[in-house]
N, C-alpha and C. Protein backbone atom coordinates (compact mmCIF):
# COMPACT_ATOMS: atom_id res chain seq x y z
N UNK A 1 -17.98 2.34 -1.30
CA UNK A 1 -18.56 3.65 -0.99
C UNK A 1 -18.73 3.85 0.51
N UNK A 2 -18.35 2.55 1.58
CA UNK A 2 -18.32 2.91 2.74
C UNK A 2 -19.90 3.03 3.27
N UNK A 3 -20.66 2.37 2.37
CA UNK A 3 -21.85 2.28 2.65
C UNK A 3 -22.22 0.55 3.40
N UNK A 4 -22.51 0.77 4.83
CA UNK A 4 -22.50 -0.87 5.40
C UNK A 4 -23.95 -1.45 4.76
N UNK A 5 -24.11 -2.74 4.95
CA UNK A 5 -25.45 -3.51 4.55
C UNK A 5 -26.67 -2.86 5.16
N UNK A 6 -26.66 -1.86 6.07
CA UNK A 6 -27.83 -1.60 6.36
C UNK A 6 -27.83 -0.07 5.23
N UNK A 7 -28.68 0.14 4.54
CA UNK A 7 -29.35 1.73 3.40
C UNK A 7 -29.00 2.36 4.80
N UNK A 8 -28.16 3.56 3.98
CA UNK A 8 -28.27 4.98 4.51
C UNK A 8 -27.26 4.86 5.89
N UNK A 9 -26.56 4.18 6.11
CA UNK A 9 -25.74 3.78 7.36
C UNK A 9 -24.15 3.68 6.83
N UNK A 10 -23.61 4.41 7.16
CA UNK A 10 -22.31 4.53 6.88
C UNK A 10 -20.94 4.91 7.90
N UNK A 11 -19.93 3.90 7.25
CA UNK A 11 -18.96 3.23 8.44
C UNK A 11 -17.43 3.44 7.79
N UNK A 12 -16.30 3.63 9.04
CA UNK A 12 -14.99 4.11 8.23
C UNK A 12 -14.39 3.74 9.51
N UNK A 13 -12.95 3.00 9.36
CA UNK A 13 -12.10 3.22 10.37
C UNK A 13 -11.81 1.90 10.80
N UNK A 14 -11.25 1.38 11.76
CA UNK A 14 -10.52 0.18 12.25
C UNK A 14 -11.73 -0.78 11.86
N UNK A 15 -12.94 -0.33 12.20
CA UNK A 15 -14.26 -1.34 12.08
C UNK A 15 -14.94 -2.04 11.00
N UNK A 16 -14.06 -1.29 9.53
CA UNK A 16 -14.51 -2.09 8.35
C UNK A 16 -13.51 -2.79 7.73
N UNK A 17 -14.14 -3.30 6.91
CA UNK A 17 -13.00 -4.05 5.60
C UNK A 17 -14.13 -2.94 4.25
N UNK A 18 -13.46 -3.29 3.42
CA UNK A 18 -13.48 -2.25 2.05
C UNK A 18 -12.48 -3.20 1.17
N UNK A 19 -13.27 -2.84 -0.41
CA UNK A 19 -12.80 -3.63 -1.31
C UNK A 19 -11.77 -2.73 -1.88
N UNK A 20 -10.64 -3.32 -2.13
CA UNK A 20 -9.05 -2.61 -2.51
C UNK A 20 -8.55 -2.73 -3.71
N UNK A 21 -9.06 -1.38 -4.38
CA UNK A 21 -9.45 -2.16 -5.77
C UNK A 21 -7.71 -2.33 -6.26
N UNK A 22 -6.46 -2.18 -5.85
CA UNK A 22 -5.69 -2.61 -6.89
C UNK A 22 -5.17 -3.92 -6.36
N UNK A 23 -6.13 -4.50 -5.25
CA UNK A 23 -6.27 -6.20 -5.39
C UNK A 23 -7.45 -6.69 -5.67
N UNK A 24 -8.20 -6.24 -6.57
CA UNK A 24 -9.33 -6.91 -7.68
C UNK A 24 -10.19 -6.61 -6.70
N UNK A 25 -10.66 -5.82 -6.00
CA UNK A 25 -11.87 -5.80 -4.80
C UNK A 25 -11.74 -6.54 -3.91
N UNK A 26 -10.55 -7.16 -3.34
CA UNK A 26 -10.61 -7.98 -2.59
C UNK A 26 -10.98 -7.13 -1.07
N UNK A 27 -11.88 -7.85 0.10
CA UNK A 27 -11.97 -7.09 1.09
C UNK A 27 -11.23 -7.36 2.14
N UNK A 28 -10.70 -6.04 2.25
CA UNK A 28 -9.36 -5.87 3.67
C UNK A 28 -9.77 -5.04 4.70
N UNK A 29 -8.91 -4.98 5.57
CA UNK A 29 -9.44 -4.33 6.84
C UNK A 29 -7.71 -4.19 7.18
N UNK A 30 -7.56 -2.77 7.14
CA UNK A 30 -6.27 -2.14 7.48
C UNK A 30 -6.80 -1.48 8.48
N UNK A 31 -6.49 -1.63 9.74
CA UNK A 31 -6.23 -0.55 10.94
C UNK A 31 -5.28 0.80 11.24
N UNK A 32 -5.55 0.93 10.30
CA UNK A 32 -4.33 2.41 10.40
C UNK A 32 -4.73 3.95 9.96
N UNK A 33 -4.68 5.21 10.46
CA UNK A 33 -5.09 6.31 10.66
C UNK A 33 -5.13 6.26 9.05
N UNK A 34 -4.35 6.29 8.25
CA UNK A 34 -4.22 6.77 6.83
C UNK A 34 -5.70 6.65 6.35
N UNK A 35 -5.79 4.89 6.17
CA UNK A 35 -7.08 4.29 5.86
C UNK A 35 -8.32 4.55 6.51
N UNK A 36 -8.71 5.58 8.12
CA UNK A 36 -9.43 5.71 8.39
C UNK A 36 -9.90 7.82 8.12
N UNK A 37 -8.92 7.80 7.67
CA UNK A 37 -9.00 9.27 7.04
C UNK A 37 -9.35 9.00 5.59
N UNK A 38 -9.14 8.42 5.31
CA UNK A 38 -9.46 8.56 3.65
C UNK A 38 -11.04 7.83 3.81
N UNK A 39 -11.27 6.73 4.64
CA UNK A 39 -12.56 6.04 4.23
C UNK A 39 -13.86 7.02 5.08
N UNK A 40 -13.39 7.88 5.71
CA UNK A 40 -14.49 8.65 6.63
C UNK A 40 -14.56 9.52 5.57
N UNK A 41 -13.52 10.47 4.81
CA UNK A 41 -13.54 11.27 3.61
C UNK A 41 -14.91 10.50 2.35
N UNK A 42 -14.39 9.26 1.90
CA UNK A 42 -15.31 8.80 1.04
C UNK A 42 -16.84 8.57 1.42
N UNK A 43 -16.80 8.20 2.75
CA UNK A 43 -18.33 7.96 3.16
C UNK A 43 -19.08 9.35 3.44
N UNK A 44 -18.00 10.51 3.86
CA UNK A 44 -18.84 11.65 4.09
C UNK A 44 -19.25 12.34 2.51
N UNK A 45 -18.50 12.22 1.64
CA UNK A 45 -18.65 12.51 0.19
C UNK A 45 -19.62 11.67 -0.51
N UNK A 46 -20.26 10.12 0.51
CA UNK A 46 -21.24 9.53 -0.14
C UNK A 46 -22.84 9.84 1.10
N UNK A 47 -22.17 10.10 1.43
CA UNK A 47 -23.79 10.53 2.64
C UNK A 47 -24.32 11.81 1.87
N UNK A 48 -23.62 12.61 1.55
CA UNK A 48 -23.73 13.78 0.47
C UNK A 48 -24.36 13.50 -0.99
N UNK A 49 -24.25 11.83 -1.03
CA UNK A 49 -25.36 11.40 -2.50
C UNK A 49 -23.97 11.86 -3.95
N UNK A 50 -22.59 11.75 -3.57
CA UNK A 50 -21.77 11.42 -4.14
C UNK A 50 -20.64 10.81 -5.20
N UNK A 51 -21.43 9.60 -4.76
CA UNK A 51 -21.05 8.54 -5.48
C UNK A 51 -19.82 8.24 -5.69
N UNK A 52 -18.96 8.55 -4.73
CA UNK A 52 -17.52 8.17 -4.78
C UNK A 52 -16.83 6.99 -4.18
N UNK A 53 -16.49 6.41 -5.04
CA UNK A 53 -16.01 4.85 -4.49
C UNK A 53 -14.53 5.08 -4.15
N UNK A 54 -14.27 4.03 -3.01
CA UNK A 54 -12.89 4.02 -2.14
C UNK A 54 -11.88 4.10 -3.41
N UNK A 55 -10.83 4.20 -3.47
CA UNK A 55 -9.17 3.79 -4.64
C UNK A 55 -8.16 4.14 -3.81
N UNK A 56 -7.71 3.63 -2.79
CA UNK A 56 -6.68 3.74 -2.18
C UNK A 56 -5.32 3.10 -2.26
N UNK A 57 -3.85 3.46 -1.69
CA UNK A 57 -3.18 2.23 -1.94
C UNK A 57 -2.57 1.93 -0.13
N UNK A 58 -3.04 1.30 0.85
CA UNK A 58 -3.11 1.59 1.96
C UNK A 58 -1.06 1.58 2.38
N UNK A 59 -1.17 2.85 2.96
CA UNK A 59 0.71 3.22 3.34
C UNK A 59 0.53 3.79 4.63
N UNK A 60 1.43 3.34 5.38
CA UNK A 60 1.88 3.70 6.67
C UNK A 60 3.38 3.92 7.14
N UNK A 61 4.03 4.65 7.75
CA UNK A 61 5.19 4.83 8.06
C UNK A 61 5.63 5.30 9.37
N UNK A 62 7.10 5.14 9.92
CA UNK A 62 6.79 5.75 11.27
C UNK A 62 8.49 5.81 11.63
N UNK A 63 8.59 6.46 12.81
CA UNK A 63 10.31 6.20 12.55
C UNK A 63 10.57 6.14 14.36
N UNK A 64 11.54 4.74 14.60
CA UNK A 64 11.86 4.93 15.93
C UNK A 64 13.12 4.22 15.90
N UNK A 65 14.12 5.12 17.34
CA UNK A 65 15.32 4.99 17.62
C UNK A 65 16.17 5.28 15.90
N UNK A 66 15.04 6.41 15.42
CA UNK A 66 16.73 6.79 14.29
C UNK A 66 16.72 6.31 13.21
N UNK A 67 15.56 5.34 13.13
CA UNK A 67 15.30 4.76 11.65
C UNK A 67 14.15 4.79 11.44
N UNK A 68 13.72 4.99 9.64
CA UNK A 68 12.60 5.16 8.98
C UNK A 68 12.60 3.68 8.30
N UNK A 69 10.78 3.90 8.96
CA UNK A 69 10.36 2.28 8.14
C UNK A 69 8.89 2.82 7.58
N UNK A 70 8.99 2.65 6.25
CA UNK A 70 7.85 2.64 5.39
C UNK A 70 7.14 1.03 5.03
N UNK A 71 5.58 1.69 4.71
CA UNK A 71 5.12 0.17 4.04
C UNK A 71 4.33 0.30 2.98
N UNK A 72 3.84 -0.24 2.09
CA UNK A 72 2.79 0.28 1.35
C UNK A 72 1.86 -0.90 0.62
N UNK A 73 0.77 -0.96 0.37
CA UNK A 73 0.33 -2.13 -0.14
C UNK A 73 -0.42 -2.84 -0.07
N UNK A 74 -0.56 -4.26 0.36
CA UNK A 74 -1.14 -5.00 0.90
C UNK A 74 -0.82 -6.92 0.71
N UNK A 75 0.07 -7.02 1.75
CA UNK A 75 0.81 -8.14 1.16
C UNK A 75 0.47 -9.51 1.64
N UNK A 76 -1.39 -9.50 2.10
CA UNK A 76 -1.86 -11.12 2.73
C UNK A 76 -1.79 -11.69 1.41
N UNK A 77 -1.50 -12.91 1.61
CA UNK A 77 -1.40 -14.07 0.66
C UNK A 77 0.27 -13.95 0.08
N UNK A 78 1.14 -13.06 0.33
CA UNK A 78 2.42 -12.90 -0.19
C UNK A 78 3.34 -14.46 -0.67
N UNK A 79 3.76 -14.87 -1.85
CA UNK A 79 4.50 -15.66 -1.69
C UNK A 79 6.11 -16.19 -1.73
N UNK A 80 6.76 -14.82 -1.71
CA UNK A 80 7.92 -14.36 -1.81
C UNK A 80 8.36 -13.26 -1.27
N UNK A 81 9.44 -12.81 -0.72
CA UNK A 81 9.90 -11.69 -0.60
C UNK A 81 11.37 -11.29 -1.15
N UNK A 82 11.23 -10.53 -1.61
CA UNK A 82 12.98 -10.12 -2.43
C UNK A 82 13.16 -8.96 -1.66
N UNK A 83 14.68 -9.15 -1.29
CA UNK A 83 15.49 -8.06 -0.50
C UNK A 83 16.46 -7.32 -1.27
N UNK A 84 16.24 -5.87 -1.24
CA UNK A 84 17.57 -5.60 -1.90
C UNK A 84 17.88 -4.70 -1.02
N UNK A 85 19.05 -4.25 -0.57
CA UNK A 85 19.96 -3.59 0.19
C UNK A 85 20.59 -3.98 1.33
N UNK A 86 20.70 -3.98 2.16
CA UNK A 86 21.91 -5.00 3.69
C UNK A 86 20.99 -4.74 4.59
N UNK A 87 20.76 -6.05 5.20
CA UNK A 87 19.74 -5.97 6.31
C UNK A 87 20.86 -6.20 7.53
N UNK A 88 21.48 -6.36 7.88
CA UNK A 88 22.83 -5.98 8.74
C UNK A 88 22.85 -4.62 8.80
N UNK A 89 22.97 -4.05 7.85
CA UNK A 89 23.11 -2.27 8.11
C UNK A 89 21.52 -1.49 8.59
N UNK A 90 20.24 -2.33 8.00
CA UNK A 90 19.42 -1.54 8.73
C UNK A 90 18.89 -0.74 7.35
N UNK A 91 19.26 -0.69 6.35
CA UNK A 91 19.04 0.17 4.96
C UNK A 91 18.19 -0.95 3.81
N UNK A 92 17.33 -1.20 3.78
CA UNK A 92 16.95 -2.18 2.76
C UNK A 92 15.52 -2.04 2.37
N UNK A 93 15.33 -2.38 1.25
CA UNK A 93 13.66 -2.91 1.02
C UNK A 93 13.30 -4.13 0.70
N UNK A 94 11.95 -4.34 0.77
CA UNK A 94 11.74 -5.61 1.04
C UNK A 94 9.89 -5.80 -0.26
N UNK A 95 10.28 -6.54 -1.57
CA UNK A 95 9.35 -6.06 -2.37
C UNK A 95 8.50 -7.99 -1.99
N UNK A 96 7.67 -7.43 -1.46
CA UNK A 96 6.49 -8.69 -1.18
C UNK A 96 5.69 -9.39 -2.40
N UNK A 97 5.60 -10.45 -2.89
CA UNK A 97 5.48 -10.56 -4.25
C UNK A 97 4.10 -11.45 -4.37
N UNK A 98 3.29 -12.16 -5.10
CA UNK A 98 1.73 -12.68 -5.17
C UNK A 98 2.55 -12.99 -6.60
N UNK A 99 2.61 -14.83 -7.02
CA UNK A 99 3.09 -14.68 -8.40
C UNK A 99 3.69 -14.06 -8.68
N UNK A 100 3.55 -13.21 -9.88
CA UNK A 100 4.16 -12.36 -10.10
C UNK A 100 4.45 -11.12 -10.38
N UNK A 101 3.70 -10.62 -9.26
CA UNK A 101 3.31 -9.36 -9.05
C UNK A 101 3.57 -8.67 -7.57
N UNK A 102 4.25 -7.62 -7.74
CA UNK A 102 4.34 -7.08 -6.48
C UNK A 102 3.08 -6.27 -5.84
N UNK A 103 2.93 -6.93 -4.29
CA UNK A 103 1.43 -6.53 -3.85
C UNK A 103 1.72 -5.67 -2.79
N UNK A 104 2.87 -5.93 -2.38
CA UNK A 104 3.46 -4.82 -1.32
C UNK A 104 4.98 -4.82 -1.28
N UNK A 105 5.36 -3.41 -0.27
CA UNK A 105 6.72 -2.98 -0.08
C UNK A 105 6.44 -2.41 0.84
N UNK A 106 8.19 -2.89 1.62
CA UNK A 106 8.52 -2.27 3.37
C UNK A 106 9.58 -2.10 3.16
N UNK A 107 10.23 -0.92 3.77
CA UNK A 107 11.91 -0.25 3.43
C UNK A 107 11.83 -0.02 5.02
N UNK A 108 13.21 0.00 5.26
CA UNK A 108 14.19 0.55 6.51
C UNK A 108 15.10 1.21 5.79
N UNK A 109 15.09 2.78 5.98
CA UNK A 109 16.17 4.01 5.91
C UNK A 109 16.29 3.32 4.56
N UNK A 110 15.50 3.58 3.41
CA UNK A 110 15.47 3.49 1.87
C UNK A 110 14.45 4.34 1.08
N UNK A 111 14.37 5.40 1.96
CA UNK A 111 13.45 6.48 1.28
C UNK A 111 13.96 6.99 0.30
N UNK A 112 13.11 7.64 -0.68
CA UNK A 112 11.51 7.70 -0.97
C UNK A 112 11.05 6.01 -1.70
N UNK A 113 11.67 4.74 -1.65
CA UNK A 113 11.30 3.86 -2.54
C UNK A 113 10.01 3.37 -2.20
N UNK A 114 9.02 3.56 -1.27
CA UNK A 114 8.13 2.89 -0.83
C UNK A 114 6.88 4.13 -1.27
N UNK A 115 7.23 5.53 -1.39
CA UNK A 115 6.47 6.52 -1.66
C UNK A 115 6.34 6.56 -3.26
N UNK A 116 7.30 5.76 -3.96
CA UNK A 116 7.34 5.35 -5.71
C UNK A 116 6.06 4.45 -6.00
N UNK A 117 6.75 2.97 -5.44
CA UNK A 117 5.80 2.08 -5.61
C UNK A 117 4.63 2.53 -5.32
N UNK A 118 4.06 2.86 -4.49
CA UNK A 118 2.26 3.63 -3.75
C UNK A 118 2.28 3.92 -5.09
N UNK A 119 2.71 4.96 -5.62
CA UNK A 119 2.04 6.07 -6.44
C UNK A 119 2.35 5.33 -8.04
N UNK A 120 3.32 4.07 -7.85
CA UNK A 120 2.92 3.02 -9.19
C UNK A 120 1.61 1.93 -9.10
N UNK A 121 1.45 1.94 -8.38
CA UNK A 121 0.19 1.49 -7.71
C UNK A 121 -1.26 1.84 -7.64
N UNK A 122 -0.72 3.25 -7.26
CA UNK A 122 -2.03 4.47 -7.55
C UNK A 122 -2.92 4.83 -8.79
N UNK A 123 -1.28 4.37 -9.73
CA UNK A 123 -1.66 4.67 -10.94
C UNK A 123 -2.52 3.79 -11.88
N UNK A 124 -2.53 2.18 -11.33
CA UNK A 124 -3.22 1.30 -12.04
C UNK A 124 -2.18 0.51 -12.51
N UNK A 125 -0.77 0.80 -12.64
CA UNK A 125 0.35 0.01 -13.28
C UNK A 125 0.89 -1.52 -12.01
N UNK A 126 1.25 -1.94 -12.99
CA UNK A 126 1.56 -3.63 -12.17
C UNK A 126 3.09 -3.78 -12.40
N UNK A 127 3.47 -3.71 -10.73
CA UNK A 127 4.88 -3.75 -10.65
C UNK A 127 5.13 -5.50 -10.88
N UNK A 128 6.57 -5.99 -11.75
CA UNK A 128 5.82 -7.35 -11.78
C UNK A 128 7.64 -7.58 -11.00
N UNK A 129 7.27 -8.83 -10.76
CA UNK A 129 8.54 -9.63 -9.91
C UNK A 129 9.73 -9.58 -10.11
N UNK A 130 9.45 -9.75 -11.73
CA UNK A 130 10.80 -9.82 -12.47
C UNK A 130 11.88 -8.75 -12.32
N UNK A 131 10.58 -7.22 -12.74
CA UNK A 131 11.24 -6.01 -12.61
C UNK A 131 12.22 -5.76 -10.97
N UNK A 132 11.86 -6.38 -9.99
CA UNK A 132 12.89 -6.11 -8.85
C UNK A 132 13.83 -7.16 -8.75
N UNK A 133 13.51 -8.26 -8.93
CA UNK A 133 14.86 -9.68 -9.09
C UNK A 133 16.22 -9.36 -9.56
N UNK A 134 16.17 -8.31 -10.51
CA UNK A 134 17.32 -8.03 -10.75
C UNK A 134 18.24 -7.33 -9.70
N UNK A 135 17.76 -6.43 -8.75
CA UNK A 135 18.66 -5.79 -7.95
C UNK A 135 19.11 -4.63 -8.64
N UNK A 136 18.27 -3.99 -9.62
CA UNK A 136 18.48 -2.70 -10.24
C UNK A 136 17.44 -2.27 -10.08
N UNK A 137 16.84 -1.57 -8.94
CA UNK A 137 15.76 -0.65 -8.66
C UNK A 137 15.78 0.79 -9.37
N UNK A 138 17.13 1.39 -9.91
CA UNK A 138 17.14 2.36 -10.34
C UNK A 138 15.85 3.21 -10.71
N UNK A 139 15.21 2.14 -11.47
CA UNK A 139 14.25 2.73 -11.88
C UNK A 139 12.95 3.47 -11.53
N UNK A 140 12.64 2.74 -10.22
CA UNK A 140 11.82 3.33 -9.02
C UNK A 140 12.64 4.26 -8.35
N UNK A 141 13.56 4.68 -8.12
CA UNK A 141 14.09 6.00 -7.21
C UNK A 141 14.90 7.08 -7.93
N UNK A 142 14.87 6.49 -9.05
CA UNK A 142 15.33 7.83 -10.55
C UNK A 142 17.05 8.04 -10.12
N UNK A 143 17.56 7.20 -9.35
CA UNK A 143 19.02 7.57 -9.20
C UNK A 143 19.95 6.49 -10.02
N UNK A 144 20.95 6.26 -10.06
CA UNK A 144 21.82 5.52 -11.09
C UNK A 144 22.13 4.04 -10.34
N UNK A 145 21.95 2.79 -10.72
CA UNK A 145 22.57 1.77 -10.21
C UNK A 145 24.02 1.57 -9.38
């Protein structure tokens, strides 16, 4: 709720960690505008007597010299990474894995696949390892293998 240890004192932005709930509450501290817009949103909606707790899925993106790089997620503790597309060409994603579960994703010029996962994520659903090993993502970008 963006509420710090001291009653009635409330904090958002590079300066906290916050529990992330689609990594079990674990507490993170993302530095990035997204996460400090959404957590100033929740704390001003709880200074208001609210009661709205954080649910974010923290995503950032940005594009330089001509290429788009997305991220989404949260991938400390990662113990795998699976690549699918040519990292020579600059076009690929990159699904960050925990067991067996995907905890994050980073694409170069592979849009919208990183704006899928978020919002499978968002939803409460568990992308699992297996489902990307194959190298048939189809299914996250709705286009044909």
């Amino acid at each position: 709720m963006m509420q710090t240890n001291v009653p009635g004192v409330f904090a958002a932005g590079d300066v906290v960690t916050f529990p992330l709930a689609f990594r079990n509450n674990k507490k993170v501290n993302v530095p990035h505008w997204q996460m400090a817009h959404t957590q100033g949103r929740i704390a001003a909606l709880n200074m208001l007597a609210q009661g709205t707790e954080i649910n974010t899925i923290p995503y950032l993106w940005t594009a330089m010299f001509g290429k788009s790089v997305r991220y989404a997620g949260n991938g400390e503790g990662f113990d795998d990474v699976i690549i699918q597309g040519d990292l020579e060409e600059l076009k690929f994603v990159a699904f960050y894995t925990r067991n067996d579960e995907v905890i994050a994703v980073a694409s170069m010029n592979y849009d919208p696949i990183v704006s899928k996962v978020a919002e499978i994520m968002a939803s409460g659903k568990t992308i699992r390892k297996r489902d990307v090993e194959t190298g048939d993502i189809s299914w996250l970008t709705g286009k044909g293998s």
